[in-house]
Protein backbone atom coordinates (compact mmCIF):
# COMPACT_ATOMS: atom_id res chain seq x y z
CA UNK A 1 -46.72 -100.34 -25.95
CA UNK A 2 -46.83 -96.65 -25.65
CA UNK A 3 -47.65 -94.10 -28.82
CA UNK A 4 -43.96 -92.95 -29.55
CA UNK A 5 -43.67 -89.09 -30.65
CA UNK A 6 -41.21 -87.44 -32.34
CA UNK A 7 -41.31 -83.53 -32.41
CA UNK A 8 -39.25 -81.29 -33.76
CA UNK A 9 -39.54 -77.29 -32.84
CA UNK A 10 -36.70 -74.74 -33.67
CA UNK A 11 -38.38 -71.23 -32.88
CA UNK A 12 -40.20 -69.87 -29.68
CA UNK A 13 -43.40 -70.17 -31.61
CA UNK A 14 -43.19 -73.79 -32.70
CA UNK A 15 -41.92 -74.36 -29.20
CA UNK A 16 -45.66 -73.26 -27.80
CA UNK A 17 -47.21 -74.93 -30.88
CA UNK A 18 -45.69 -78.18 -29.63
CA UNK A 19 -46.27 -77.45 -26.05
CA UNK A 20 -49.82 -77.43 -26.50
CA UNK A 21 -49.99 -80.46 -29.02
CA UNK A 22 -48.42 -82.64 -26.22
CA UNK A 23 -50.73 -81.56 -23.64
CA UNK A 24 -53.80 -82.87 -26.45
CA UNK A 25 -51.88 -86.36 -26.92
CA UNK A 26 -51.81 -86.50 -23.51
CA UNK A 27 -55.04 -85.88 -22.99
CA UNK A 28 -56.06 -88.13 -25.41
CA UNK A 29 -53.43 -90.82 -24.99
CA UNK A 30 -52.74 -92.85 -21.57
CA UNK A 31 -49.33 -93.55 -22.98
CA UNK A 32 -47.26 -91.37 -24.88
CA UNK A 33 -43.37 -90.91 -24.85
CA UNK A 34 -42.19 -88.13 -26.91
CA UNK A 35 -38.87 -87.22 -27.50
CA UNK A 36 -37.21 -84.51 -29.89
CA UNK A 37 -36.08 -81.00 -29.60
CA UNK A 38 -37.80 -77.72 -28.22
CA UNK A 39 -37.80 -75.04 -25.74
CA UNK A 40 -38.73 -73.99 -22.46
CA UNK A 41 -42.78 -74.54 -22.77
CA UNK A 42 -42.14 -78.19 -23.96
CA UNK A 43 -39.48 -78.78 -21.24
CA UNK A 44 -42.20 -77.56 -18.64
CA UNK A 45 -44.37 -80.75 -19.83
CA UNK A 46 -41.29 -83.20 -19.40
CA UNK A 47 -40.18 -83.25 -22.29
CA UNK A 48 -36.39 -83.28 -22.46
CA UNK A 49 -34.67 -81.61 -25.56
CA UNK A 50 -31.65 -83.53 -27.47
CA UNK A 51 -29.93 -79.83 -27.90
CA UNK A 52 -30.70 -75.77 -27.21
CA UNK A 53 -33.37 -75.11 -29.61
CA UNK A 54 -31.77 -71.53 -29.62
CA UNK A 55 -29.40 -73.42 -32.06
CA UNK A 56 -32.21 -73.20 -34.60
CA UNK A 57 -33.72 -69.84 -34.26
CA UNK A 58 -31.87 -68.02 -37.38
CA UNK A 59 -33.79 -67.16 -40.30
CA UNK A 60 -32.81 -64.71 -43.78
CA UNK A 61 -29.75 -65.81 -45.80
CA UNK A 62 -26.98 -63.91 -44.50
CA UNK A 63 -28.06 -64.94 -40.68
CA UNK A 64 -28.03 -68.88 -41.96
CA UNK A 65 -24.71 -69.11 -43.94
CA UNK A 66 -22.34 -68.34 -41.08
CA UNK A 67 -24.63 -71.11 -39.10
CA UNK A 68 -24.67 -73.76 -42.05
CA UNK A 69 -22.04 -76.38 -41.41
CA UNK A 70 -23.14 -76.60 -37.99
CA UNK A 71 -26.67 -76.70 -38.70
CA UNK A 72 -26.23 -79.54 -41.29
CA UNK A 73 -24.53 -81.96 -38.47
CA UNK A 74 -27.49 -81.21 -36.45
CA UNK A 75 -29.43 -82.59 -39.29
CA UNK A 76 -27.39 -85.84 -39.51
CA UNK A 77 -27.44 -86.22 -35.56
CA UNK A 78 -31.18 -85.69 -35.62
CA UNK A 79 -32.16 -87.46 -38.33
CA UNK A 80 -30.47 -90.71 -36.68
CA UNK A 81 -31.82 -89.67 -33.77
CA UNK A 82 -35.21 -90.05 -35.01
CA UNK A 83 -34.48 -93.57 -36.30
CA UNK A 84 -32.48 -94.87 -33.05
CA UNK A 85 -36.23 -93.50 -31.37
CA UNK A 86 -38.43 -95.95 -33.93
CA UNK A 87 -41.49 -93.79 -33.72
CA UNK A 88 -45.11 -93.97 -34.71
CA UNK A 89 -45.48 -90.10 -36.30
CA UNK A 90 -42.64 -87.66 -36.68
CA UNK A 91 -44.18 -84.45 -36.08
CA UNK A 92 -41.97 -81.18 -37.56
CA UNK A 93 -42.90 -77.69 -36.08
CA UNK A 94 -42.30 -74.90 -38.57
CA UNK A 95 -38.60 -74.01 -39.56
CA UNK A 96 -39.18 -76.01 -42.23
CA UNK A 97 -34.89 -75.66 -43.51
CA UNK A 98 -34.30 -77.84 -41.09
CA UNK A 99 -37.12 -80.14 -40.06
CA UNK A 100 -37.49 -80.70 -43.66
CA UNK A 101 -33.92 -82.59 -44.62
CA UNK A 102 -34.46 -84.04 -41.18
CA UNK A 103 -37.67 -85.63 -42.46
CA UNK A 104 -36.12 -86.45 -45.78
CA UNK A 105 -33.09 -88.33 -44.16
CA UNK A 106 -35.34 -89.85 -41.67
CA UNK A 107 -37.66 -91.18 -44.83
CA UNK A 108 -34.78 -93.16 -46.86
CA UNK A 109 -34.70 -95.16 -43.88
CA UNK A 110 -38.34 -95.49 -43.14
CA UNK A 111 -40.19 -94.57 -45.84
CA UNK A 112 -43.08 -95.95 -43.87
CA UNK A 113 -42.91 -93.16 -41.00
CA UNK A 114 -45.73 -91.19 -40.91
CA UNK A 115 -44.35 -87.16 -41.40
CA UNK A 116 -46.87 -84.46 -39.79
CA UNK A 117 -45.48 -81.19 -40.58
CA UNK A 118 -47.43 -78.00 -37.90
CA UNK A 119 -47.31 -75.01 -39.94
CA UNK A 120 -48.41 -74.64 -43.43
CA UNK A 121 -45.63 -73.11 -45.72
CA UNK A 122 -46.89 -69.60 -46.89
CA UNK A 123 -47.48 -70.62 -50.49
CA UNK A 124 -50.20 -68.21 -51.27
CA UNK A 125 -47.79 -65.10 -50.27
CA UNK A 126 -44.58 -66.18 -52.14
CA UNK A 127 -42.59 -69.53 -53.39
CA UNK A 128 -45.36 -71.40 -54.04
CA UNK A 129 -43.09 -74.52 -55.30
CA UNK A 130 -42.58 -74.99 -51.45
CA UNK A 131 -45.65 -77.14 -50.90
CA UNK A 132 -44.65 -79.48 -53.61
CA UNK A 133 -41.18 -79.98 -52.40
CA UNK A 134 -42.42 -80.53 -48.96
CA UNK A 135 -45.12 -83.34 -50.16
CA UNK A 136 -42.08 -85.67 -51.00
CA UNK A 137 -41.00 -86.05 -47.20
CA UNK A 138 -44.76 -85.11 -45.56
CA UNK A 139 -48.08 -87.40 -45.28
CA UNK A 140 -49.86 -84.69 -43.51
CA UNK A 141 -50.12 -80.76 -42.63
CA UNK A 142 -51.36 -79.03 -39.55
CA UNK A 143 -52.76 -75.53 -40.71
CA UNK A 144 -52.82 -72.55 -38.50
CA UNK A 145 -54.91 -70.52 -40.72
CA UNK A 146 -58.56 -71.73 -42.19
CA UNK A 147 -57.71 -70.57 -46.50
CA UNK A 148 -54.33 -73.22 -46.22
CA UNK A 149 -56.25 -76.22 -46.80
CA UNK A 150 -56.83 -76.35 -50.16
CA UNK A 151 -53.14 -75.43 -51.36
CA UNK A 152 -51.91 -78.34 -49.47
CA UNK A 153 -53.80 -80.38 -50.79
CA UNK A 154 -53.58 -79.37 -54.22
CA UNK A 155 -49.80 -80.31 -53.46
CA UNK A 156 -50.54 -83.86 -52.55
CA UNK A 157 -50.72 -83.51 -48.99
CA UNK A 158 -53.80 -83.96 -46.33
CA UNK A 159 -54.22 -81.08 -44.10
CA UNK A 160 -56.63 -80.13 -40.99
CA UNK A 161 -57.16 -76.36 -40.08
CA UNK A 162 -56.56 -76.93 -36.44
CA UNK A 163 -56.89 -72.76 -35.51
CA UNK A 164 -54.05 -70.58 -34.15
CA UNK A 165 -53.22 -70.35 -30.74
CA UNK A 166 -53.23 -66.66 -30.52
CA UNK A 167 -57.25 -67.04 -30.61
CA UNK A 168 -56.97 -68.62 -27.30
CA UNK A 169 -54.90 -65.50 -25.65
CA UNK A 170 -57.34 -64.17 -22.80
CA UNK A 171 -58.39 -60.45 -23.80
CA UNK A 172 -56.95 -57.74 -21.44
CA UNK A 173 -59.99 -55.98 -19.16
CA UNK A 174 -60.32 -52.42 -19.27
CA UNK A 175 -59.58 -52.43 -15.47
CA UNK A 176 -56.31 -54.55 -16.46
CA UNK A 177 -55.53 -51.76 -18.57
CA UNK A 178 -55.99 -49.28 -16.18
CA UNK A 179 -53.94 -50.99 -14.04
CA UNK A 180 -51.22 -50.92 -16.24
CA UNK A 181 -51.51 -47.24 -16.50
CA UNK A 182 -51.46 -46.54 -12.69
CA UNK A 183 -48.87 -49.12 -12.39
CA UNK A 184 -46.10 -47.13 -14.00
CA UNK A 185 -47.37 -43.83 -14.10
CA UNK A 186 -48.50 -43.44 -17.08
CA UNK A 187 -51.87 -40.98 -17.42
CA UNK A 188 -55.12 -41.93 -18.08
CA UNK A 189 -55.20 -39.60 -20.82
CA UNK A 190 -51.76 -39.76 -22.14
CA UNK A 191 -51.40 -41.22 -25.24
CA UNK A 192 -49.68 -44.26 -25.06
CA UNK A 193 -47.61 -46.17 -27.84
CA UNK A 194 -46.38 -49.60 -27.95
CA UNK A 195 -43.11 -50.16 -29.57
CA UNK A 196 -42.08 -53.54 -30.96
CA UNK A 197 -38.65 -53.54 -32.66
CA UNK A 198 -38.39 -57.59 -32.97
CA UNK A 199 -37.53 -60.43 -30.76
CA UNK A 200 -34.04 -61.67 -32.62
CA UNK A 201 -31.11 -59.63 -32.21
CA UNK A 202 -31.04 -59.23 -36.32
CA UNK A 203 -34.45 -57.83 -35.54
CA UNK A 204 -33.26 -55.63 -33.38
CA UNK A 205 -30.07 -54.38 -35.10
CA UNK A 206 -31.96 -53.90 -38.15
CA UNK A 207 -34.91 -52.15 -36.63
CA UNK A 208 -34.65 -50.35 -33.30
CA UNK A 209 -33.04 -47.46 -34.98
CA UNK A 210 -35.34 -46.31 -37.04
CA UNK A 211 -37.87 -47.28 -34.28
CA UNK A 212 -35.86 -44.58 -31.99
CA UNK A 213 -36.21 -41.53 -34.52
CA UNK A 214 -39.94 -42.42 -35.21
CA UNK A 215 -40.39 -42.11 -31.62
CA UNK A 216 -38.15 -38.77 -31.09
CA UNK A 217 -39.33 -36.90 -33.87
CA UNK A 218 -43.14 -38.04 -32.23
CA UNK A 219 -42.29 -36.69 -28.87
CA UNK A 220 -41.30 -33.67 -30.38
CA UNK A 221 -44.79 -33.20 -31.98
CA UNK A 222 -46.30 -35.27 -28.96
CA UNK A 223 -44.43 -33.87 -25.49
CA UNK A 224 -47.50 -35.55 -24.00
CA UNK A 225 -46.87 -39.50 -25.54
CA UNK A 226 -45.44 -41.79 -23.46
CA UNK A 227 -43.66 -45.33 -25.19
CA UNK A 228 -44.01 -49.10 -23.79
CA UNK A 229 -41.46 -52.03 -25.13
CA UNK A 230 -42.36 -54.84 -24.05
CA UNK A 231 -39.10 -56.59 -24.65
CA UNK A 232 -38.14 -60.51 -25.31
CA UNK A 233 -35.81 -61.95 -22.70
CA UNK A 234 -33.38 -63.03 -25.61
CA UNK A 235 -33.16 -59.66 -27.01
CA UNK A 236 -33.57 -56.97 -23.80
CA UNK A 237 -30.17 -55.93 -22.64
CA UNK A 238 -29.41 -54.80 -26.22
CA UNK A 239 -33.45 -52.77 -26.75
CA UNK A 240 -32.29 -51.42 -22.97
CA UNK A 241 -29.09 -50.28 -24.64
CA UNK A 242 -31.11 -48.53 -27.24
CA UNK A 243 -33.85 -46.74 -25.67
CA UNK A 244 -32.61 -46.04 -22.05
CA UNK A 245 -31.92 -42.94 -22.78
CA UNK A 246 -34.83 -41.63 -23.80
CA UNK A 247 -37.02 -40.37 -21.04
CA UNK A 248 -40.25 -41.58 -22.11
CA UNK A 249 -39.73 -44.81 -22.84
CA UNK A 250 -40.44 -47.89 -20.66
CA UNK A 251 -38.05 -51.00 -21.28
CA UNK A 252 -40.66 -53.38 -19.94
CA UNK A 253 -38.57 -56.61 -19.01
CA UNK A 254 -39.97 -59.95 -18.96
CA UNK A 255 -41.69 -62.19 -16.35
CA UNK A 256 -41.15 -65.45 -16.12
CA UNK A 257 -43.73 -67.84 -17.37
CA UNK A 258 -45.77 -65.41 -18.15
CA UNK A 259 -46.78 -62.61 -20.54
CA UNK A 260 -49.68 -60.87 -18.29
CA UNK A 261 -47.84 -57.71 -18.07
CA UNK A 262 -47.09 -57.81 -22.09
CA UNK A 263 -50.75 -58.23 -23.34
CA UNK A 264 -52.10 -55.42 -20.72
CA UNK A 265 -49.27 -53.13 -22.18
CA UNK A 266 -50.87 -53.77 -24.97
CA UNK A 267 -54.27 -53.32 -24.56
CA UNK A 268 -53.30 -50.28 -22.36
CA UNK A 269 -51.69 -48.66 -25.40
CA UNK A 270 -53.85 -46.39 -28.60
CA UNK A 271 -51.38 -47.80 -30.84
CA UNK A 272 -48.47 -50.15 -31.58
CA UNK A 273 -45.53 -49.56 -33.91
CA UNK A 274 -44.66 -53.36 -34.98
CA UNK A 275 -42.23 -55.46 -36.69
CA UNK A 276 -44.29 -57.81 -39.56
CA UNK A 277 -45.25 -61.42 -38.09
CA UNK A 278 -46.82 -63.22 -35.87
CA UNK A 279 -46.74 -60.00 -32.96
CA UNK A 280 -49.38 -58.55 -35.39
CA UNK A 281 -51.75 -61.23 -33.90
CA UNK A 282 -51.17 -61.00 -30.24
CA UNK A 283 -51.93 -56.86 -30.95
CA UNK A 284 -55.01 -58.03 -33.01
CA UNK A 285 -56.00 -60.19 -30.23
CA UNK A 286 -56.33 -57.50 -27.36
CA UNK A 287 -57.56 -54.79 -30.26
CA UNK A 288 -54.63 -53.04 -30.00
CA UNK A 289 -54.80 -50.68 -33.79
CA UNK A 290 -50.90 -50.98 -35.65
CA UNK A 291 -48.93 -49.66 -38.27
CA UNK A 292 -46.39 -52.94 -39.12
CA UNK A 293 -42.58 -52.01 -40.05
CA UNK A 294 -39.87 -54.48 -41.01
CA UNK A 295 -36.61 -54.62 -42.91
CA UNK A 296 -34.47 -57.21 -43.84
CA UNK A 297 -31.20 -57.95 -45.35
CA UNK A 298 -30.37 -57.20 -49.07
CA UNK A 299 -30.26 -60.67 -50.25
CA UNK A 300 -33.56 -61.51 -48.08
CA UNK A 301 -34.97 -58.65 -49.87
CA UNK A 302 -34.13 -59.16 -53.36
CA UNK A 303 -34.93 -62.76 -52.98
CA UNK A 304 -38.45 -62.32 -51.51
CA UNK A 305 -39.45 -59.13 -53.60
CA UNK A 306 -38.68 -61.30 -56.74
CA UNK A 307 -41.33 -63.95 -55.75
CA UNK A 308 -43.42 -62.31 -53.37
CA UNK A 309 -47.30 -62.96 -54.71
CA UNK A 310 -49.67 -60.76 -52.28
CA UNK A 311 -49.95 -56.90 -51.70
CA UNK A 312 -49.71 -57.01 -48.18
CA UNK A 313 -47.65 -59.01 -45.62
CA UNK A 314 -49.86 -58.69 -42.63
CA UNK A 315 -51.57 -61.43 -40.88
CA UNK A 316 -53.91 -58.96 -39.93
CA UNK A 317 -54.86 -57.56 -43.14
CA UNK A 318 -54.57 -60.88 -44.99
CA UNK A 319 -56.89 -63.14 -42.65
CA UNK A 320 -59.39 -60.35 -42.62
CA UNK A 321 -59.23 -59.69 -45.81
CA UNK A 322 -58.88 -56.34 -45.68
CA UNK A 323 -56.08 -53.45 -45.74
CA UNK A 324 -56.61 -51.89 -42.33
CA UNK A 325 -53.47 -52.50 -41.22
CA UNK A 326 -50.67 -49.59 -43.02
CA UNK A 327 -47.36 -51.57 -43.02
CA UNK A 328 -43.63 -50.11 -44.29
CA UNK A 329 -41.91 -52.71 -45.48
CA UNK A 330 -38.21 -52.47 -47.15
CA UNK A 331 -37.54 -49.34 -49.35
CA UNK A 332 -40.76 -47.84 -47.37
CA UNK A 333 -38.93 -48.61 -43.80
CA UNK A 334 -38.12 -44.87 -42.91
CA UNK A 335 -38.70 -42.97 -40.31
CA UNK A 336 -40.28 -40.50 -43.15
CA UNK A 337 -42.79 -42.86 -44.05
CA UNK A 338 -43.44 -44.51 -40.53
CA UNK A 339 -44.20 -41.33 -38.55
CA UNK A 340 -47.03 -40.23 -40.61
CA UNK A 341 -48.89 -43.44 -40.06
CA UNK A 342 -48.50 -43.52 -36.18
CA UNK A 343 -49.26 -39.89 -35.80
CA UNK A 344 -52.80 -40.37 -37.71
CA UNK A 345 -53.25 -43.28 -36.32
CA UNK A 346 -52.67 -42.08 -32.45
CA UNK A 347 -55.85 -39.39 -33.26
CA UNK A 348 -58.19 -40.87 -36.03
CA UNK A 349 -61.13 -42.83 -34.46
CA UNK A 350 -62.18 -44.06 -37.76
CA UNK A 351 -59.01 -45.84 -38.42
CA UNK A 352 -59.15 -47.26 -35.25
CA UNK A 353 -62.08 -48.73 -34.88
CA UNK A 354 -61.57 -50.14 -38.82
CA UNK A 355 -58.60 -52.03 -37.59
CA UNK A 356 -60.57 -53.34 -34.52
CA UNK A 357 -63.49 -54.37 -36.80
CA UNK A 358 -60.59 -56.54 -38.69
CA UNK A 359 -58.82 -57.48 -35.50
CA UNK A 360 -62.36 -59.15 -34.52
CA UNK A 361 -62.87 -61.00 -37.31
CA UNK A 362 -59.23 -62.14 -37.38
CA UNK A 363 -59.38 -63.73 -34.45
CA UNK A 364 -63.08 -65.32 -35.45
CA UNK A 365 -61.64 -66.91 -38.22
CA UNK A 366 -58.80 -68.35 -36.16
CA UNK A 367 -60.77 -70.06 -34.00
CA UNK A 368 -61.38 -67.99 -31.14
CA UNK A 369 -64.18 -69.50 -29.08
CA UNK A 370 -63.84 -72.91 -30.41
CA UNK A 371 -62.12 -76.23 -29.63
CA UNK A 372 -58.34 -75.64 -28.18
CA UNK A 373 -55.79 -75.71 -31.02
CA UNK A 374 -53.45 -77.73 -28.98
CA UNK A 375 -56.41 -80.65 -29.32
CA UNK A 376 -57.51 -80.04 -32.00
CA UNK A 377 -53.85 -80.78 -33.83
CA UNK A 378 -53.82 -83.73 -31.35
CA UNK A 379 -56.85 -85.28 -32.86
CA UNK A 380 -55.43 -84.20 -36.74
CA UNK A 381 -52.26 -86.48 -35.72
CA UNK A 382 -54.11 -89.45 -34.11
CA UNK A 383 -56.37 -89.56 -37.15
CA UNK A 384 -53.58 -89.47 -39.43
CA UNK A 385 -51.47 -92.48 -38.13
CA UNK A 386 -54.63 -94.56 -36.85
């Protein structure tokens, strides 16, 4: 009888996350059948997805609502999906609104099912009740980042630290760089600033504005700076629509299968201007310095500034355990506030190499240099279900 899987992804990320977890059950397994939903990276390892994980990707309150009857029959379909399947572990990857009434359905049924949730809710930054709530439907929690342990569980839950991909991402040579450079004309000694709006079109409609005046009011203090975007394929007609006007910027579109060109932009690049999340990583992983920026709606706002629990809302900054990183977040998202930041931090070497310092021990601490997260999450699951 083969191991029977169950995953569950609903966002690009938990789409690699599960990717990699079913080449370690593979490689650990001679017989596995999985079957679930995902994206593109799980498709490429056969796995075949009941629906468009694109149907999942929303996130904030006012981007869910208009989504929510639809989203709820997804539930129901998926949740008797799961049982129709009869599987050993049901594994949920992140978006935890939905994979969590999936596994909650899925449990009155079999309350023997293993659960394995990938992703550890962010209890230590806000909503802390979330890990409790999740404990009724979930055995067992696969942690991306090495503090998450303990709160887990604290909650009632068993959880492995199984490191974060982004520690595996190869670092961008300086001739890689340089390539980069040559490649599209840009100057050796030009500065060179990477601009990253977001990679939903909320993101984008929220963001690339303000982006747009940081970097036009720059220019004009900067005729010398040139501007890279390296653009999501889900989001880059509408950044092209945006910023093709403007002389210095490069829309850089995306390759297929792979993100070579993106990680040499930014390693190419003296600074990044960010949106907060998970991008912060993949700059902290070629050393790329940053100054984070993000808005949000004004019930996502007022909802998260009532319960948020940390100073800071970057990876960077908070797996380091430092404040390197300057970030704008909400009332502080202005052009006003931004520009300041970039400008210092496109000419002060000390702030620079402060961020690097914390974008090396970032990645140390998520596992860079160690066993592959994929298998390591594999090994997490296997132990958990025997």
């Amino acid at each position: 009888m083969p191991l029977k899987v169950y995953i569950i992804a609903g966002e690009a990320s938990g789409d690699q996350l599960g990717a990699h977890l079913i080449d370690g059950l593979k490689a650990l397994v001679p017989d596995v059948e999985f079957r679930g939903i995902g994206g593109t990276m799980m498709a490429g390892r056969g796995f075949g997805s009941r629906f468009e994980m694109s149907e999942l990707s929303v996130m904030g309150v006012t981007e869910v609502l208009p989504r929510l009857p639809s989203l709820l029959r997804r539930i129901s379909e998926t949740a008797q999906d799961v049982i129709r399947f009869e599987p050993d572990v049901l594994i949920t990857i992140d978006s935890p609104d939905f994979c969590l009434r999936v596994a909650k359905k899925v449990r009155k049924i079999r309350p023997d099912l293993k659960v394995v949730h990938y992703v550890a809710p962010s209890v230590w930054a806000w909503r802390p009740h979330r890990a409790q709530k999740m404990a009724a439907h979930v055995d067992h929690v696969l942690a991306l980042l090495p503090f998450e342990p303990p709160y887990m569980e604290t909650a009632g839950m068993t959880c492995d630290f199984v490191g974060h991909p982004v520690a595996t991402l190869p670092v961008t040579t300086s001739a890689e760089a340089e390539a980069f450079r040559a490649a599209h004309g840009i100057g050796a000694a030009a500065p060179l600033l990477c601009l990253l709006p977001g990679s939903r079109m909320g993101e984008i409609k929220r963001h690339a504005g303000t982006f747009l005046e940081v970097v036009q009011r720059l220019t004009q203090e900067i005729p010398e700076l040139r501007v890279v975007l390296p653009a999501a394929p889900s989001v880059f007609d509408a950044v092209t629509a945006v910023f093709s006007g403007v002389q210095n910027v490069l829309v850089l579109g995306p390759k297929a299968g792979s993100d070579a060109d993106k990680y040499a932009a930014f390693s190419a690049s003296d600074a990044a201007l960010a949106v907060s999340g998970t991008v912060s990583l993949e700059l902290a992983s070629q050393g790329t310095p940053m100054v984070i920026a993000y808005d949000a709606s004004p019930i996502t706002k007022f909802i998260i500034k009532r319960s948020f629990l940390l100073d800071t809302a970057t990876l960077v900054n908070i797996v380091s355990d430092t404040r390197a990183v300057p970030e704008f977040i909400f009332d502080k998202f202005t052009a006003d506030e931004i520009l300041p930041a970039i400008k210092s931090l496109l000419t002060d070497g000390e702030a620079q190499t402060a961020q690097q310092q914390a974008a090396q021990v970032t990645m140390e601490r998520l596992g860079r240099g160690g066993e592959a997260p994929g298998l390591r999450a594999a090994k997490s699951v296997l132990k958990v279900i025997g």
